[in-house]
PDB file of N, CA and C in Angstrom:
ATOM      1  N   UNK A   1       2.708  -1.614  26.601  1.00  0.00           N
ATOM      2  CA  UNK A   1       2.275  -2.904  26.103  1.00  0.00           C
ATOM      3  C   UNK A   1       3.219  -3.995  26.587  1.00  0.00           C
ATOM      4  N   UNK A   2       2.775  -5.289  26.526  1.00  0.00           N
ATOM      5  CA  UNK A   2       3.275  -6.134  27.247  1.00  0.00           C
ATOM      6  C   UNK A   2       4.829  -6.637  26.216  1.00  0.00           C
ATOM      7  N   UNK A   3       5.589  -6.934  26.852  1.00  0.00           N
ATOM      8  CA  UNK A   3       7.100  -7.100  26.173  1.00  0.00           C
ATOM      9  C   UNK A   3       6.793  -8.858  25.479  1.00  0.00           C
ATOM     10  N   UNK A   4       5.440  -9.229  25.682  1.00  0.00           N
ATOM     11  CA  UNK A   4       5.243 -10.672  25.170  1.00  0.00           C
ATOM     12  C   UNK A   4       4.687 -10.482  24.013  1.00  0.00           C
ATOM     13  N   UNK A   5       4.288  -9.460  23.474  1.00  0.00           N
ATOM     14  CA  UNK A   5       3.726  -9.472  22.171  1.00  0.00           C
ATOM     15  C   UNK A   5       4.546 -10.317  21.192  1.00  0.00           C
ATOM     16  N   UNK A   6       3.343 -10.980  20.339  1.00  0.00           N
ATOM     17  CA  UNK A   6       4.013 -11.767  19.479  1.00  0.00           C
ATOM     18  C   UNK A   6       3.363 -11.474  18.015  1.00  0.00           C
ATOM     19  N   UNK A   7       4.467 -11.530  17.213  1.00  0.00           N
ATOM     20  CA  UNK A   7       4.208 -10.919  15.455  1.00  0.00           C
ATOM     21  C   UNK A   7       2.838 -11.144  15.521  1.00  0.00           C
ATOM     22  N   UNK A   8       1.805 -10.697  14.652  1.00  0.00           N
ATOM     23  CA  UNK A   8       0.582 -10.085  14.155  1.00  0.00           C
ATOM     24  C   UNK A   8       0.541 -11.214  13.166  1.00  0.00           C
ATOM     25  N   UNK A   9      -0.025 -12.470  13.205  1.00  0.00           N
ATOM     26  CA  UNK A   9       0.115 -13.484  12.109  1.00  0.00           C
ATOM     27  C   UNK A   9       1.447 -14.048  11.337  1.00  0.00           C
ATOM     28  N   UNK A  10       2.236 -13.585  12.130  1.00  0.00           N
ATOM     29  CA  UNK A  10       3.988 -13.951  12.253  1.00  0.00           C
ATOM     30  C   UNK A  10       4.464 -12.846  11.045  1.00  0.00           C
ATOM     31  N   UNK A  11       3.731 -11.847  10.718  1.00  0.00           N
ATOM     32  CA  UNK A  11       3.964 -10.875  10.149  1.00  0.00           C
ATOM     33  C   UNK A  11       5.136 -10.005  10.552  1.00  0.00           C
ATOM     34  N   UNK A  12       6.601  -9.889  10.509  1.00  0.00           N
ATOM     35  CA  UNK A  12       7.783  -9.057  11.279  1.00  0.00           C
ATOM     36  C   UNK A  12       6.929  -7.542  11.415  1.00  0.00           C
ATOM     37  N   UNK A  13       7.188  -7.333  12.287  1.00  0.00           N
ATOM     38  CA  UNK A  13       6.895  -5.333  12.443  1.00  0.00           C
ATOM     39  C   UNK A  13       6.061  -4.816  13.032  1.00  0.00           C
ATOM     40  N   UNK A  14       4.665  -6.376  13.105  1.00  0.00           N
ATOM     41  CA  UNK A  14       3.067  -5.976  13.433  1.00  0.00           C
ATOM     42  C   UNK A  14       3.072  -6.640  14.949  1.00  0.00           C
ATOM     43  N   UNK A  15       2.812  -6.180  15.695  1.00  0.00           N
ATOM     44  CA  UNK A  15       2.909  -6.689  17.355  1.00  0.00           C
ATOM     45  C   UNK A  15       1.358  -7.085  17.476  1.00  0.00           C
ATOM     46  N   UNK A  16       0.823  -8.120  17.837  1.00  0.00           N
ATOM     47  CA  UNK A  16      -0.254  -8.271  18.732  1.00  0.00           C
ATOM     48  C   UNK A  16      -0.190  -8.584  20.060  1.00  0.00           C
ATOM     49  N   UNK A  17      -1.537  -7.301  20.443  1.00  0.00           N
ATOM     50  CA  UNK A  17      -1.817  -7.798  22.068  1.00  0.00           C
ATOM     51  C   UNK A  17      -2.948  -7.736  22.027  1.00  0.00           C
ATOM     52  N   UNK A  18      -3.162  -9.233  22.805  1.00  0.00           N
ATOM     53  CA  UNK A  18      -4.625  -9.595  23.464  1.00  0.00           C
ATOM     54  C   UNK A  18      -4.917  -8.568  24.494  1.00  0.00           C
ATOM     55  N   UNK A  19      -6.241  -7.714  24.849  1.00  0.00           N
ATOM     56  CA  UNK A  19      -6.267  -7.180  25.808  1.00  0.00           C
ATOM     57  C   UNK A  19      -7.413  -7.520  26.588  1.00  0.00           C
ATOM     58  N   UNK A  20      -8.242  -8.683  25.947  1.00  0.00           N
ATOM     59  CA  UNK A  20      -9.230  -9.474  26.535  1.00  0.00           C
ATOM     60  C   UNK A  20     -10.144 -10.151  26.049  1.00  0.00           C
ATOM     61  N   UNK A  21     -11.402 -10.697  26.443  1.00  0.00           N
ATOM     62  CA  UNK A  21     -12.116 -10.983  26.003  1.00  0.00           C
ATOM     63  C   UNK A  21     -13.137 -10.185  25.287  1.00  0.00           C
ATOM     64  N   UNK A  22     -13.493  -9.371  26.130  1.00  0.00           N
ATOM     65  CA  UNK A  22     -14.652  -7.915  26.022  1.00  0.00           C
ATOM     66  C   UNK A  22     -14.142  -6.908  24.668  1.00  0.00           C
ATOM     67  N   UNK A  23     -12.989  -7.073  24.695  1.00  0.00           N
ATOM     68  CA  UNK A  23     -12.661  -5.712  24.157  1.00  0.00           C
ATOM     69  C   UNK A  23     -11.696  -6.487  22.747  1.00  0.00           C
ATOM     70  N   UNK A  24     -11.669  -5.576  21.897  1.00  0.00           N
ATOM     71  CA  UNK A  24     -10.652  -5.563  20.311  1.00  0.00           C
ATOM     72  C   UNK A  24      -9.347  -5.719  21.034  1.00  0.00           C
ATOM     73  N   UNK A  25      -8.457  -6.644  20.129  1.00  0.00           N
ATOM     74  CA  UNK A  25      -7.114  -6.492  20.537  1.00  0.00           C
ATOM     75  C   UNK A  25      -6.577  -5.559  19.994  1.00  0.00           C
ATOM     76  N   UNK A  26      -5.211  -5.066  20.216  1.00  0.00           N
ATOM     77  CA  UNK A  26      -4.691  -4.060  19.689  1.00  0.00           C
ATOM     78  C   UNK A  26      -2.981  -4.967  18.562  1.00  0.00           C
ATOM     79  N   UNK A  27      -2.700  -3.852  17.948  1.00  0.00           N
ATOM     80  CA  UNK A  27      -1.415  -3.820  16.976  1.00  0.00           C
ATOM     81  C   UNK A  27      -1.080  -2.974  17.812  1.00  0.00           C
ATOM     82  N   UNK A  28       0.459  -3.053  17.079  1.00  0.00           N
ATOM     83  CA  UNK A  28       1.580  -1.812  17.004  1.00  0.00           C
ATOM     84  C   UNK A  28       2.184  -1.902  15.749  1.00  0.00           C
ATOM     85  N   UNK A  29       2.300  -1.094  14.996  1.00  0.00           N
ATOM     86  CA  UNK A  29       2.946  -1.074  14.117  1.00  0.00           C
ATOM     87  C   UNK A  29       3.862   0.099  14.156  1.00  0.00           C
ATOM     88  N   UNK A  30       5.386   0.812  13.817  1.00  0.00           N
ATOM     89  CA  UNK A  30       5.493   2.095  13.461  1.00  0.00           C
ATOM     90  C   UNK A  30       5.510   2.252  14.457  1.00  0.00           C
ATOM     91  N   UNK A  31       5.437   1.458  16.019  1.00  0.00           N
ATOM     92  CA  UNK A  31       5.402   2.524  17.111  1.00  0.00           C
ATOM     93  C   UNK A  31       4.175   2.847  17.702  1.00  0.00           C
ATOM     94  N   UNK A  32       2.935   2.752  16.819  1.00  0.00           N
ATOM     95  CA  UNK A  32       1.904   3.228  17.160  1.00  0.00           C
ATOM     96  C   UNK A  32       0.736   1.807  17.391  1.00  0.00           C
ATOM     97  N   UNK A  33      -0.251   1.889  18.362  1.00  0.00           N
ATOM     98  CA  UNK A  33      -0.498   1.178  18.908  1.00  0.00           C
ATOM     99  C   UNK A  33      -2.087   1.501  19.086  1.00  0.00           C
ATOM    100  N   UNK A  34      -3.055   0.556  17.973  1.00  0.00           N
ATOM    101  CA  UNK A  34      -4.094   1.050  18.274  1.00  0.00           C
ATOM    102  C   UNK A  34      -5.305  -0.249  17.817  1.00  0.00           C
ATOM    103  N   UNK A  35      -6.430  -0.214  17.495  1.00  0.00           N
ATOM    104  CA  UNK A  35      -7.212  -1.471  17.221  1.00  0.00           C
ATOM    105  C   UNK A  35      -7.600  -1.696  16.143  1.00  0.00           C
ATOM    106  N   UNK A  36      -6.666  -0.737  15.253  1.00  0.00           N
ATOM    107  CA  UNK A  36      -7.621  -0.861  13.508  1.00  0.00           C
ATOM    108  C   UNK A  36      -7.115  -2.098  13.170  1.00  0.00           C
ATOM    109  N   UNK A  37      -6.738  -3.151  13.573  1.00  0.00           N
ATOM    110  CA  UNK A  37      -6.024  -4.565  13.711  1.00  0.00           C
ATOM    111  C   UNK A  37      -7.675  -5.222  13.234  1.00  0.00           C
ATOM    112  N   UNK A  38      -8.957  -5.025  13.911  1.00  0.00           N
ATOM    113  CA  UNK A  38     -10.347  -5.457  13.297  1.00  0.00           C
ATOM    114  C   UNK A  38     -10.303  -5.449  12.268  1.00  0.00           C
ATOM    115  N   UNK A  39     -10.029  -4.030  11.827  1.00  0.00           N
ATOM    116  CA  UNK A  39     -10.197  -3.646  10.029  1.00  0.00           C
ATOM    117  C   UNK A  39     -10.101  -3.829   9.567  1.00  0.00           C
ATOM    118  N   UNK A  40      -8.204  -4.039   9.327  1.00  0.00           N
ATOM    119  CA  UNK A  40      -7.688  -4.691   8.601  1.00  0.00           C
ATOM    120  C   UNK A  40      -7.782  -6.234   8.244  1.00  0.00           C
ATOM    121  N   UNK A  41      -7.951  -6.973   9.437  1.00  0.00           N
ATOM    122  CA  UNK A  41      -8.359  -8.121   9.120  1.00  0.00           C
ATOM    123  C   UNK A  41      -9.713  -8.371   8.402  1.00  0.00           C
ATOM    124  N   UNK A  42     -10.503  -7.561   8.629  1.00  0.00           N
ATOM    125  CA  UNK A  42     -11.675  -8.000   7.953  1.00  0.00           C
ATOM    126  C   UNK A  42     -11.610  -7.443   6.692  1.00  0.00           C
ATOM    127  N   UNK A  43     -10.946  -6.646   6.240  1.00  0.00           N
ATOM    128  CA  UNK A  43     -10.477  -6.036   4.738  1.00  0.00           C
ATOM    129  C   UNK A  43      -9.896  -7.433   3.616  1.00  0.00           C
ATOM    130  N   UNK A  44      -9.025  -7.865   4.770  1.00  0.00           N
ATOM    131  CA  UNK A  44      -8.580  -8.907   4.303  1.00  0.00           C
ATOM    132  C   UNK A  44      -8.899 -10.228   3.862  1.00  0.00           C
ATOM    133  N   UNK A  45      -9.904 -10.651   4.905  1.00  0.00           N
ATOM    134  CA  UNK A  45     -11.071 -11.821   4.953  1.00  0.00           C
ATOM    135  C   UNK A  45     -11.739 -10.823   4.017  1.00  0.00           C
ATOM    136  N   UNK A  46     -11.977 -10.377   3.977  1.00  0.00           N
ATOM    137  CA  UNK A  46     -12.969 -10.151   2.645  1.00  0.00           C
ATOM    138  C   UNK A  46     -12.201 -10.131   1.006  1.00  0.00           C
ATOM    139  N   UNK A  47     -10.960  -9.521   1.064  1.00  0.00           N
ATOM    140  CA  UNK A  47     -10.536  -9.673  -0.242  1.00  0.00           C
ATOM    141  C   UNK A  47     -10.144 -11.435  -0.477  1.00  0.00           C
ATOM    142  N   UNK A  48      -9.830 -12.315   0.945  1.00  0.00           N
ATOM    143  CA  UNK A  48      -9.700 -13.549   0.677  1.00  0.00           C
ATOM    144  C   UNK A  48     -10.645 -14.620   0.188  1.00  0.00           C
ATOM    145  N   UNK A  49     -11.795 -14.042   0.718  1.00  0.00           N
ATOM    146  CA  UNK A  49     -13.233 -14.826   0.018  1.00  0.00           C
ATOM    147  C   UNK A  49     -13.227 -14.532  -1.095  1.00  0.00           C
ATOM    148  N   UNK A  50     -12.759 -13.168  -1.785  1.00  0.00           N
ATOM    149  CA  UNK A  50     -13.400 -12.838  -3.719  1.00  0.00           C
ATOM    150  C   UNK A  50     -12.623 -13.891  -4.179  1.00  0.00           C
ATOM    151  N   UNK A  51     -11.207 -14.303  -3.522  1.00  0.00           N
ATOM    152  CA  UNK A  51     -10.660 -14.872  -4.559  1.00  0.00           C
ATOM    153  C   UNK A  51     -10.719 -16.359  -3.909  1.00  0.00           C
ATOM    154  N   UNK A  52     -11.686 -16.643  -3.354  1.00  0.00           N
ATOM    155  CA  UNK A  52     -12.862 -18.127  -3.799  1.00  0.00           C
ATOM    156  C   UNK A  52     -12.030 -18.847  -2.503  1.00  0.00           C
ATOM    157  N   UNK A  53     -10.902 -18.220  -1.010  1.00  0.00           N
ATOM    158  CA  UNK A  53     -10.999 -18.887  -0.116  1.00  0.00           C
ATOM    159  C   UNK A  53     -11.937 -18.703   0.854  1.00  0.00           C
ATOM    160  N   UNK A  54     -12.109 -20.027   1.881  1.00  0.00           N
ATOM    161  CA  UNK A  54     -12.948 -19.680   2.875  1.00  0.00           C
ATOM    162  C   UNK A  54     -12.650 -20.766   4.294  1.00  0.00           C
ATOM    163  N   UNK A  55     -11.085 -21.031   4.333  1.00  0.00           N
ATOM    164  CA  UNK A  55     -11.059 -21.597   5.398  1.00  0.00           C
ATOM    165  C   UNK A  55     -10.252 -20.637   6.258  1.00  0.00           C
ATOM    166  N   UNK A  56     -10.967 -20.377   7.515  1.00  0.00           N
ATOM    167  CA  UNK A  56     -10.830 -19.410   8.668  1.00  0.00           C
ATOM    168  C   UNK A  56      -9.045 -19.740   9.277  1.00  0.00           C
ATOM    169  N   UNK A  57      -8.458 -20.855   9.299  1.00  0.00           N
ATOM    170  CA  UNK A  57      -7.761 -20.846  10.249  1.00  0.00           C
ATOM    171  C   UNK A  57      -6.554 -21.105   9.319  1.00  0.00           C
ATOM    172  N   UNK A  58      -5.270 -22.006   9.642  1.00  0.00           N
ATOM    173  CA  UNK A  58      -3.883 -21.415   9.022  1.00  0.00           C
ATOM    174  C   UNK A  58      -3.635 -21.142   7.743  1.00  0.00           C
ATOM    175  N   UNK A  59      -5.033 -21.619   6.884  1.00  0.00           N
ATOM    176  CA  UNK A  59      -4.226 -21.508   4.811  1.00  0.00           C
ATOM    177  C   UNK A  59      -5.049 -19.013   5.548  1.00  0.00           C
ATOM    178  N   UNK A  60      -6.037 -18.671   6.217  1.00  0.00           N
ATOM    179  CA  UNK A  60      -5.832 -17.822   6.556  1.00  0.00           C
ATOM    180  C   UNK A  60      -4.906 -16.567   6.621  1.00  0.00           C
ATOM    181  N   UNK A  61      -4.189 -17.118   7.678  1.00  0.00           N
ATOM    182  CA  UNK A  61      -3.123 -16.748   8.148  1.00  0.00           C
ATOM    183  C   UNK A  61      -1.787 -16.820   7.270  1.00  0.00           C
ATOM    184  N   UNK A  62      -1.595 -17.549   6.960  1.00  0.00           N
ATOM    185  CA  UNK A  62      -0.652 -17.776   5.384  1.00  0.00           C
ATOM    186  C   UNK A  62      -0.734 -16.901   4.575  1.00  0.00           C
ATOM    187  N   UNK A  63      -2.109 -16.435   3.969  1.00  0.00           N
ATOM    188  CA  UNK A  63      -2.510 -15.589   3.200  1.00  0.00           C
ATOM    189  C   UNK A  63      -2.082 -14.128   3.742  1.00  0.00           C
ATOM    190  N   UNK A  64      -2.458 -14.136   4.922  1.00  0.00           N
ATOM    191  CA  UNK A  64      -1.799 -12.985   5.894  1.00  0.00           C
ATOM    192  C   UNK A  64      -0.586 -12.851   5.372  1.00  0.00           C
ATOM    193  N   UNK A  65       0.571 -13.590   5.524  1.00  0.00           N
ATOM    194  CA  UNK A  65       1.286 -13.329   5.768  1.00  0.00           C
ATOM    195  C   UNK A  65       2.076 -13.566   4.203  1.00  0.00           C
ATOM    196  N   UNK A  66       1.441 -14.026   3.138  1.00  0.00           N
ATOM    197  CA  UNK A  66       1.892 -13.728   1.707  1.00  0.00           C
ATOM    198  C   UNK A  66       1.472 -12.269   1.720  1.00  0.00           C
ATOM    199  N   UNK A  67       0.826 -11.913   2.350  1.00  0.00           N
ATOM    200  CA  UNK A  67       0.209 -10.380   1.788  1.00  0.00           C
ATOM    201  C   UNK A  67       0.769  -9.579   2.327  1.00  0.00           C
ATOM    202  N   UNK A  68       1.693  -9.589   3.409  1.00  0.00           N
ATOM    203  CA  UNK A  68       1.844  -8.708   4.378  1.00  0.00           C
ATOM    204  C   UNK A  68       1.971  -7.019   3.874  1.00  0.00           C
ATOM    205  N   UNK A  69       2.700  -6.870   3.071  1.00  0.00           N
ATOM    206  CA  UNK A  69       3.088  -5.753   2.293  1.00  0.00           C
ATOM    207  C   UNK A  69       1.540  -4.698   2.237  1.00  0.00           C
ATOM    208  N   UNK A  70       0.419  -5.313   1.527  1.00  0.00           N
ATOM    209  CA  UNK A  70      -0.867  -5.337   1.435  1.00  0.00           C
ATOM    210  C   UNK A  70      -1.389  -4.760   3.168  1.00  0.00           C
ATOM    211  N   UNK A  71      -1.319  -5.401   4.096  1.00  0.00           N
ATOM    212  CA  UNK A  71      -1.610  -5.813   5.537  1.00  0.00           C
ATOM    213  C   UNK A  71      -1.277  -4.141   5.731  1.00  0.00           C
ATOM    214  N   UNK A  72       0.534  -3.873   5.745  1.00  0.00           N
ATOM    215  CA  UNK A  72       1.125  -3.088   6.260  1.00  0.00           C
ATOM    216  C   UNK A  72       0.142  -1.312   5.478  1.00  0.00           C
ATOM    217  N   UNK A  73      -0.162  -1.361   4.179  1.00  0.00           N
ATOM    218  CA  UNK A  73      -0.645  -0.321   3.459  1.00  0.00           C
ATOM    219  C   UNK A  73      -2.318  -0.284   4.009  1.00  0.00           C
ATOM    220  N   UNK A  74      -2.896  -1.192   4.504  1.00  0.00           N
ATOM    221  CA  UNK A  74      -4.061  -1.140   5.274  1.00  0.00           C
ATOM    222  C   UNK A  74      -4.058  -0.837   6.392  1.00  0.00           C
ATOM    223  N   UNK A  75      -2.689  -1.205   6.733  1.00  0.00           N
ATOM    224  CA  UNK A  75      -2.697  -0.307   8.595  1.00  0.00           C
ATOM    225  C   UNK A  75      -2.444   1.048   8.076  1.00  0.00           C
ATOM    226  N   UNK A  76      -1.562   1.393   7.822  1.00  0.00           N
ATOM    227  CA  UNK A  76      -1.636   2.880   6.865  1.00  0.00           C
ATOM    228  C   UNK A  76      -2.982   3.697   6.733  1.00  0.00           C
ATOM    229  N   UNK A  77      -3.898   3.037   5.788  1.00  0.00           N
ATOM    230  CA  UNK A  77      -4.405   3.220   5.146  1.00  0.00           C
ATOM    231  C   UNK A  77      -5.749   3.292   6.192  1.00  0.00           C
ATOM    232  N   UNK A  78      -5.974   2.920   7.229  1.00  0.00           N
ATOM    233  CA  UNK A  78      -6.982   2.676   8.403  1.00  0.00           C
ATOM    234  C   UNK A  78      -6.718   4.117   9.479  1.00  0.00           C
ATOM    235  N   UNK A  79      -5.438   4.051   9.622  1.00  0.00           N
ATOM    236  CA  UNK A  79      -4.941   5.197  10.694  1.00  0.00           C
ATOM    237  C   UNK A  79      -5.054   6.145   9.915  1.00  0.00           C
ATOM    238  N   UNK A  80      -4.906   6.525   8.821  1.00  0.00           N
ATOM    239  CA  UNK A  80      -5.030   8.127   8.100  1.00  0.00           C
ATOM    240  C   UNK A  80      -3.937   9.139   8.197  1.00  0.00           C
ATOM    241  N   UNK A  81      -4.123  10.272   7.622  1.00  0.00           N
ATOM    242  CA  UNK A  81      -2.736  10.641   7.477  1.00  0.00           C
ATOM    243  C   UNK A  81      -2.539  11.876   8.835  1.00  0.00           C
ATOM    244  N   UNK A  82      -3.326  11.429   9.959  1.00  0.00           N
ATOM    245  CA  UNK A  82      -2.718  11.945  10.921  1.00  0.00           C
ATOM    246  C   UNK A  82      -1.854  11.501  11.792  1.00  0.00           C
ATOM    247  N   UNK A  83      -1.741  10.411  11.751  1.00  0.00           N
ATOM    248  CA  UNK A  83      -0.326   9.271  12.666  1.00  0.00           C
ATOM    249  C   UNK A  83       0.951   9.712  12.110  1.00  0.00           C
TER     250      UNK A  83
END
Protein backbone atom coordinates (compact mmCIF):
# COMPACT_ATOMS: atom_id res chain seq x y z
CA UNK A 1 0.00 0.00 0.00
CA UNK A 2 0.97 3.35 -0.78
CA UNK A 3 3.28 5.06 2.13
CA UNK A 4 0.67 8.21 1.46
CA UNK A 5 -2.10 6.79 3.20
CA UNK A 6 -3.77 9.13 5.28
CA UNK A 7 -5.81 8.40 8.78
CA UNK A 8 -9.34 6.89 7.90
CA UNK A 9 -11.41 10.17 8.88
CA UNK A 10 -8.29 11.38 10.89
CA UNK A 11 -9.06 8.39 12.98
CA UNK A 12 -5.06 7.34 14.44
CA UNK A 13 -4.54 3.50 13.45
CA UNK A 14 -7.14 3.36 10.41
CA UNK A 15 -5.11 3.97 7.03
CA UNK A 16 -7.09 4.88 3.92
CA UNK A 17 -6.35 4.06 0.38
CA UNK A 18 -8.07 5.25 -2.57
CA UNK A 19 -7.67 2.52 -5.11
CA UNK A 20 -9.98 4.18 -7.66
CA UNK A 21 -12.83 5.10 -9.04
CA UNK A 22 -14.39 1.60 -10.10
CA UNK A 23 -13.53 -0.15 -7.18
CA UNK A 24 -14.12 0.16 -2.89
CA UNK A 25 -11.29 1.76 -1.19
CA UNK A 26 -9.47 -0.13 1.17
CA UNK A 27 -8.37 0.32 5.26
CA UNK A 28 -5.64 -1.07 7.18
CA UNK A 29 -6.10 -1.48 10.40
CA UNK A 30 -3.95 -4.07 12.76
CA UNK A 31 -1.86 -4.57 9.79
CA UNK A 32 -4.53 -5.95 7.86
CA UNK A 33 -5.76 -4.43 4.83
CA UNK A 34 -9.03 -5.00 3.30
CA UNK A 35 -12.52 -3.13 2.09
CA UNK A 36 -14.90 -3.75 4.97
CA UNK A 37 -14.06 0.19 5.24
CA UNK A 38 -17.91 0.23 3.03
CA UNK A 39 -19.40 -1.47 6.01
CA UNK A 40 -18.37 0.07 8.46
CA UNK A 41 -19.12 3.29 7.22
CA UNK A 42 -22.44 2.54 6.32
CA UNK A 43 -23.04 0.90 9.87
CA UNK A 44 -22.20 4.10 10.93
CA UNK A 45 -24.26 6.45 8.63
CA UNK A 46 -26.87 4.48 9.66
CA UNK A 47 -26.51 4.53 13.45
CA UNK A 48 -25.89 8.48 12.68
CA UNK A 49 -29.30 9.05 11.07
CA UNK A 50 -31.29 7.13 14.27
CA UNK A 51 -29.89 9.67 16.25
CA UNK A 52 -31.71 12.42 13.98
CA UNK A 53 -28.20 13.47 11.93
CA UNK A 54 -28.16 13.82 8.29
CA UNK A 55 -25.48 16.03 7.05
CA UNK A 56 -23.08 13.88 4.78
CA UNK A 57 -19.92 15.87 5.04
CA UNK A 58 -17.60 17.21 8.15
CA UNK A 59 -20.32 17.30 11.39
CA UNK A 60 -20.04 13.34 9.52
CA UNK A 61 -16.79 12.79 9.88
CA UNK A 62 -16.56 14.33 13.40
CA UNK A 63 -18.97 11.85 14.41
CA UNK A 64 -16.46 9.40 12.94
CA UNK A 65 -14.11 10.34 14.74
CA UNK A 66 -16.02 10.92 18.35
CA UNK A 67 -16.82 7.30 17.75
CA UNK A 68 -13.76 5.94 16.77
CA UNK A 69 -13.52 3.32 19.54
CA UNK A 70 -17.12 2.15 18.07
CA UNK A 71 -15.42 2.41 14.24
CA UNK A 72 -12.40 0.26 15.53
CA UNK A 73 -15.02 -2.75 17.17
CA UNK A 74 -16.84 -2.65 13.66
CA UNK A 75 -13.70 -3.25 11.82
CA UNK A 76 -13.36 -6.14 14.23
CA UNK A 77 -16.53 -6.99 14.12
CA UNK A 78 -16.80 -7.01 9.94
CA UNK A 79 -13.46 -9.12 9.54
CA UNK A 80 -14.58 -11.97 11.97
CA UNK A 81 -12.72 -13.97 14.09
CA UNK A 82 -10.52 -15.30 11.45
CA UNK A 83 -8.00 -12.24 11.04
Amino acid sequence: MSSSAKNWYGIPGIQYHFVGAWDDFTITYQGVTDTIGVDVEGAMWTTYNEEGFTDPGEPFAEYMRQNAEEVRELIELFRGPDV
